[in-house]
Protein backbone atom coordinates (compact mmCIF):
# COMPACT_ATOMS: atom_id res chain seq x y z
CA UNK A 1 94.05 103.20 115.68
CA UNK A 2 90.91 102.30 113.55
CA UNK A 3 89.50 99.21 112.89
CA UNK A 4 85.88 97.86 113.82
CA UNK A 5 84.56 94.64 115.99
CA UNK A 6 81.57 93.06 114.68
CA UNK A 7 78.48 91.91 116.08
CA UNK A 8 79.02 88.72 118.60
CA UNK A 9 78.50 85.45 116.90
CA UNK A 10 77.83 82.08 118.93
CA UNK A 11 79.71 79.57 117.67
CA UNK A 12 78.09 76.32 118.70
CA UNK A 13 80.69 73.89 117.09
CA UNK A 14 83.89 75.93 119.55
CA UNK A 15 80.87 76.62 122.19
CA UNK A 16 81.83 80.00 122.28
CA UNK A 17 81.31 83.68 121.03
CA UNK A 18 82.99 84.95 118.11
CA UNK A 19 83.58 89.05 117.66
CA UNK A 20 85.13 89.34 114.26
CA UNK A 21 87.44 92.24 113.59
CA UNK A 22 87.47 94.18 110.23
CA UNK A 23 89.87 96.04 108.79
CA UNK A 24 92.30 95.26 111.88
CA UNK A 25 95.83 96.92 111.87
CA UNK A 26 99.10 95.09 110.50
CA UNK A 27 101.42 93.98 113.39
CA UNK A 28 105.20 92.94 112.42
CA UNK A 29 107.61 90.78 114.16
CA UNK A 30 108.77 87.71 113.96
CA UNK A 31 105.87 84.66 115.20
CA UNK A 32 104.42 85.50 118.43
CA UNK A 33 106.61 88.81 119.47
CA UNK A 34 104.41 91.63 118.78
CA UNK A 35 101.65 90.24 120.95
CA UNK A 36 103.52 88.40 123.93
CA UNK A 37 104.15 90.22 127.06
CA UNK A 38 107.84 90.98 127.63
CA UNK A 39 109.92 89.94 131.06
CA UNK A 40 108.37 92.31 133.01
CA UNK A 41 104.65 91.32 131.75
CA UNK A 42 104.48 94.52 129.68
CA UNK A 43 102.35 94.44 126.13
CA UNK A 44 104.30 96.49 122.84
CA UNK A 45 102.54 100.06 122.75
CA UNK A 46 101.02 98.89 119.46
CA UNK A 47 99.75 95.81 120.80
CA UNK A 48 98.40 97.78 124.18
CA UNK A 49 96.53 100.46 122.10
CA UNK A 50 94.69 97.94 120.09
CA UNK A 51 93.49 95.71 123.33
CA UNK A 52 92.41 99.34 124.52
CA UNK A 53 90.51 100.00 121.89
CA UNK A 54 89.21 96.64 121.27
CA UNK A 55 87.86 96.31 124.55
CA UNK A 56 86.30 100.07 124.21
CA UNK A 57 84.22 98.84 121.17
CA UNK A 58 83.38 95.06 122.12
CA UNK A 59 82.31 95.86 125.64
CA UNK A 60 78.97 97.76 124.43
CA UNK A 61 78.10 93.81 123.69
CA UNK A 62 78.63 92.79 127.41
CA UNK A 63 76.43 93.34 130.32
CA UNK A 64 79.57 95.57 132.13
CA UNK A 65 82.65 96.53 130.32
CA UNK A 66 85.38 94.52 129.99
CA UNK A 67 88.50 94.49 132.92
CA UNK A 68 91.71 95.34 130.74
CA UNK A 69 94.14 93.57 133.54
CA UNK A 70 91.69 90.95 133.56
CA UNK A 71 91.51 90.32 129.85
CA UNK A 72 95.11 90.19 129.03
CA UNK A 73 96.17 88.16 131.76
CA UNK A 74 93.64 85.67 129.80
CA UNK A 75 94.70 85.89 126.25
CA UNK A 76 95.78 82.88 123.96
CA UNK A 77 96.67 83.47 120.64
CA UNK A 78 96.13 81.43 117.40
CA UNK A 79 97.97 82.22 113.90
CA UNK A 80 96.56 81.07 110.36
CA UNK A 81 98.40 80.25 107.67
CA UNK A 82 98.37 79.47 104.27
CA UNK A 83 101.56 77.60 104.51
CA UNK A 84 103.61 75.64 106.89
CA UNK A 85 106.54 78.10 108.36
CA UNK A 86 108.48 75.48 109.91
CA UNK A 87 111.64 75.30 108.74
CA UNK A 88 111.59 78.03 106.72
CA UNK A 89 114.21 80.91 107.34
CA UNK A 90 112.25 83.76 108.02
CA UNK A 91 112.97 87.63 108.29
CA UNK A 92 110.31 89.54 109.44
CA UNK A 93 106.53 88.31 109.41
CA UNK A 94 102.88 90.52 109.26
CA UNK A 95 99.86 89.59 111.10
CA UNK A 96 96.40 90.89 111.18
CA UNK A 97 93.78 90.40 113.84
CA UNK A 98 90.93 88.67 112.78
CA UNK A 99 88.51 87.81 115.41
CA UNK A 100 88.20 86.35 118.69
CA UNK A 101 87.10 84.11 120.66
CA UNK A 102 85.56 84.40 124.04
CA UNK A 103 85.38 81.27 125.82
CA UNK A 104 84.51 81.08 129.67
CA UNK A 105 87.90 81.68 131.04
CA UNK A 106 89.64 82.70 127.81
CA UNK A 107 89.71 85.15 125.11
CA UNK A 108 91.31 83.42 121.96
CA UNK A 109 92.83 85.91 119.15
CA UNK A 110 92.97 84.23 115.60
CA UNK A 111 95.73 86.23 113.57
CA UNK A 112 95.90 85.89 109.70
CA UNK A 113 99.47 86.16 108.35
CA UNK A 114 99.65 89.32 105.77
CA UNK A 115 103.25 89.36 104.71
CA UNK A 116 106.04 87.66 104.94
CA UNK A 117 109.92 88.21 104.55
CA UNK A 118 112.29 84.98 103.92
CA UNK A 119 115.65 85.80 104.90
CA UNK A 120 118.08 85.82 101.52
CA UNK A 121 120.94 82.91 101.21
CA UNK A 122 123.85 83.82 101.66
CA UNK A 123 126.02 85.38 99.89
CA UNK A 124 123.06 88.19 101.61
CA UNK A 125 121.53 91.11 99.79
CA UNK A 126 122.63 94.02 98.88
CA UNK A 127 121.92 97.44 100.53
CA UNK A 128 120.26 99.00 97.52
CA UNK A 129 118.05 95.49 96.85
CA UNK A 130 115.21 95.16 99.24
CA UNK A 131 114.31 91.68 100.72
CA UNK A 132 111.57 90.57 98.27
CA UNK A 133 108.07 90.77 100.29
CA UNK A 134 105.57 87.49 99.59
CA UNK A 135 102.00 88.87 99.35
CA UNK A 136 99.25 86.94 101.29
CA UNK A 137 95.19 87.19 101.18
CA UNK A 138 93.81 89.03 103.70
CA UNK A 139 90.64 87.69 104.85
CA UNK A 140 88.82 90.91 104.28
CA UNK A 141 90.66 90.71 100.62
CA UNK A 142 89.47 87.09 100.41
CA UNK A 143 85.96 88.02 101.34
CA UNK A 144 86.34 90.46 98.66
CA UNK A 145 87.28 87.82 95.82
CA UNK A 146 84.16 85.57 96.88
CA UNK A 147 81.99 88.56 96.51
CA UNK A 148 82.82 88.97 93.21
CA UNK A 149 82.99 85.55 92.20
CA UNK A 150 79.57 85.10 93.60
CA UNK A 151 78.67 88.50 91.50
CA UNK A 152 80.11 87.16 88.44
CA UNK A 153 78.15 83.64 88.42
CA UNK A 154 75.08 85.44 89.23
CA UNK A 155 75.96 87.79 85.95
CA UNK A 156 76.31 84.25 83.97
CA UNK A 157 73.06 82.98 85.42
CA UNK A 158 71.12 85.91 84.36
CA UNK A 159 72.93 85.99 81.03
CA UNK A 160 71.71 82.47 80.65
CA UNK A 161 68.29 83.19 81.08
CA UNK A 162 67.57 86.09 78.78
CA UNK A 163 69.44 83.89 76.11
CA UNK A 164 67.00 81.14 76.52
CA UNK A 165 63.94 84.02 77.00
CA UNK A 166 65.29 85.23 73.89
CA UNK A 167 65.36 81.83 72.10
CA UNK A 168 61.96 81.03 73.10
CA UNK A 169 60.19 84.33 71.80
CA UNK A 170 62.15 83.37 68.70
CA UNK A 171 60.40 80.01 68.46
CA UNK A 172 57.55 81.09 69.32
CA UNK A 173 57.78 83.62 66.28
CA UNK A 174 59.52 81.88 63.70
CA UNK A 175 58.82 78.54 64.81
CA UNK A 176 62.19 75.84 64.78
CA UNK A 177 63.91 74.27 61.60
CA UNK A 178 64.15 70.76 62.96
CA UNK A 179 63.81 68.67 59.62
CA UNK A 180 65.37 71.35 57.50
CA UNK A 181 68.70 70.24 55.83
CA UNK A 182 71.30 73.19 55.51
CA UNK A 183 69.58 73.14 51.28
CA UNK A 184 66.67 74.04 52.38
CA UNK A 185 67.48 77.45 54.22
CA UNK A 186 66.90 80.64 53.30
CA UNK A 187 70.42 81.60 54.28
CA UNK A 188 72.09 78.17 51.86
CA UNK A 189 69.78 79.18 49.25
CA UNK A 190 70.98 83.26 49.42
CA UNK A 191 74.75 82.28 50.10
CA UNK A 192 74.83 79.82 46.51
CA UNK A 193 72.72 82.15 44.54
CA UNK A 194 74.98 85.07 45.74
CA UNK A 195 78.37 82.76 44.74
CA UNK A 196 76.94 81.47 41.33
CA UNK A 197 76.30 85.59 40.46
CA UNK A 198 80.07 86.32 41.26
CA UNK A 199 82.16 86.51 38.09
């Protein structure tokens, strides 16, 4: 499983630290199953692997490494949205880890929804015709659209600037026509002369 935990952040409006995880693996299920303990208090494989291997990379941030038993028995989890999912008939959902939060006596995971599947009215769908799959941002695809939003106003700002750089060594040159009507130009005077030689 590959994915990376980030640097611990304090958060000092949740008074608490924050370890962000990038590039976290997709979990399906419907809300809540793949990461809830089943009757006999067992995680999903999927689900154990990645609190393995979570706890392998954030506990190089922590004075002594991290109890596994411990830390499950103390997870919450928290699911964003873009959208309220109540009352909505739903099929299958994807969710993405992306952070936690590590507060005294709990360790908070914030999951982004990736996907989701509505379930079809019936009559249902076919075999050969797939439930249709709703996209949703990522956050590491959101971060991605910001960068280059910020990238492209920072083109338009510089573009700005060597128009006006280029204005004002033009000035400077040629001097302005304020006063001038559109007669008096060079380029009237041309255009007329070159319209009264026509045939």
């Amino acid at each position: 499983m590959s994915f990376n935990v980030g640097q611990p952040r304090h958060d000092s409006i949740r008074k608490c630290y924050e370890l962000e995880i990038l590039d976290g693996p997709s979990f399906e299920g419907r809300l809540e199953a793949p990461f809830r303990p089943d009757i006999q208090g067992a995680l999903s494989k999927q689900f154990d692997e990645f609190i393995t291997e979570f706890l392998r990379q954030a506990s190089r941030h922590f004075s002594k490494p991290l109890d596994k038993s411990v830390f499950v028995q103390r997870i919450s989890h928290s699911y964003s949205t873009d959208e309220d999912l109540s009352g909505i008939p739903l099929k299958n959902l994807s969710w993405i880890p992306a952070r936690v939060f590590f507060y005294p006596s709990l360790y908070e995971f914030q999951w982004n929804l990736s996907y989701l599947e509505r379930l079809e009215a019936t009559p249902g769908p076919s075999p050969d015709k797939p439930v249709e799959k709703k996209p949703v941002l990522t956050m590491s695809e959101q971060k991605r659209l910001r960068k280059k939003i910020r990238q492209a106003r920072l083109k338009c700002a510089l573009a700005r600037l060597h128009v006006e750089q280029i204005t004002e060594k033009y000035y400077n040159k040629y001097g302005n026509f304020d006063g001038l009507s559109d007669a008096d130009s060079e380029l009237s005077s041309d255009f007329e002369l070159g319209q009264n030689e026509a045939p």
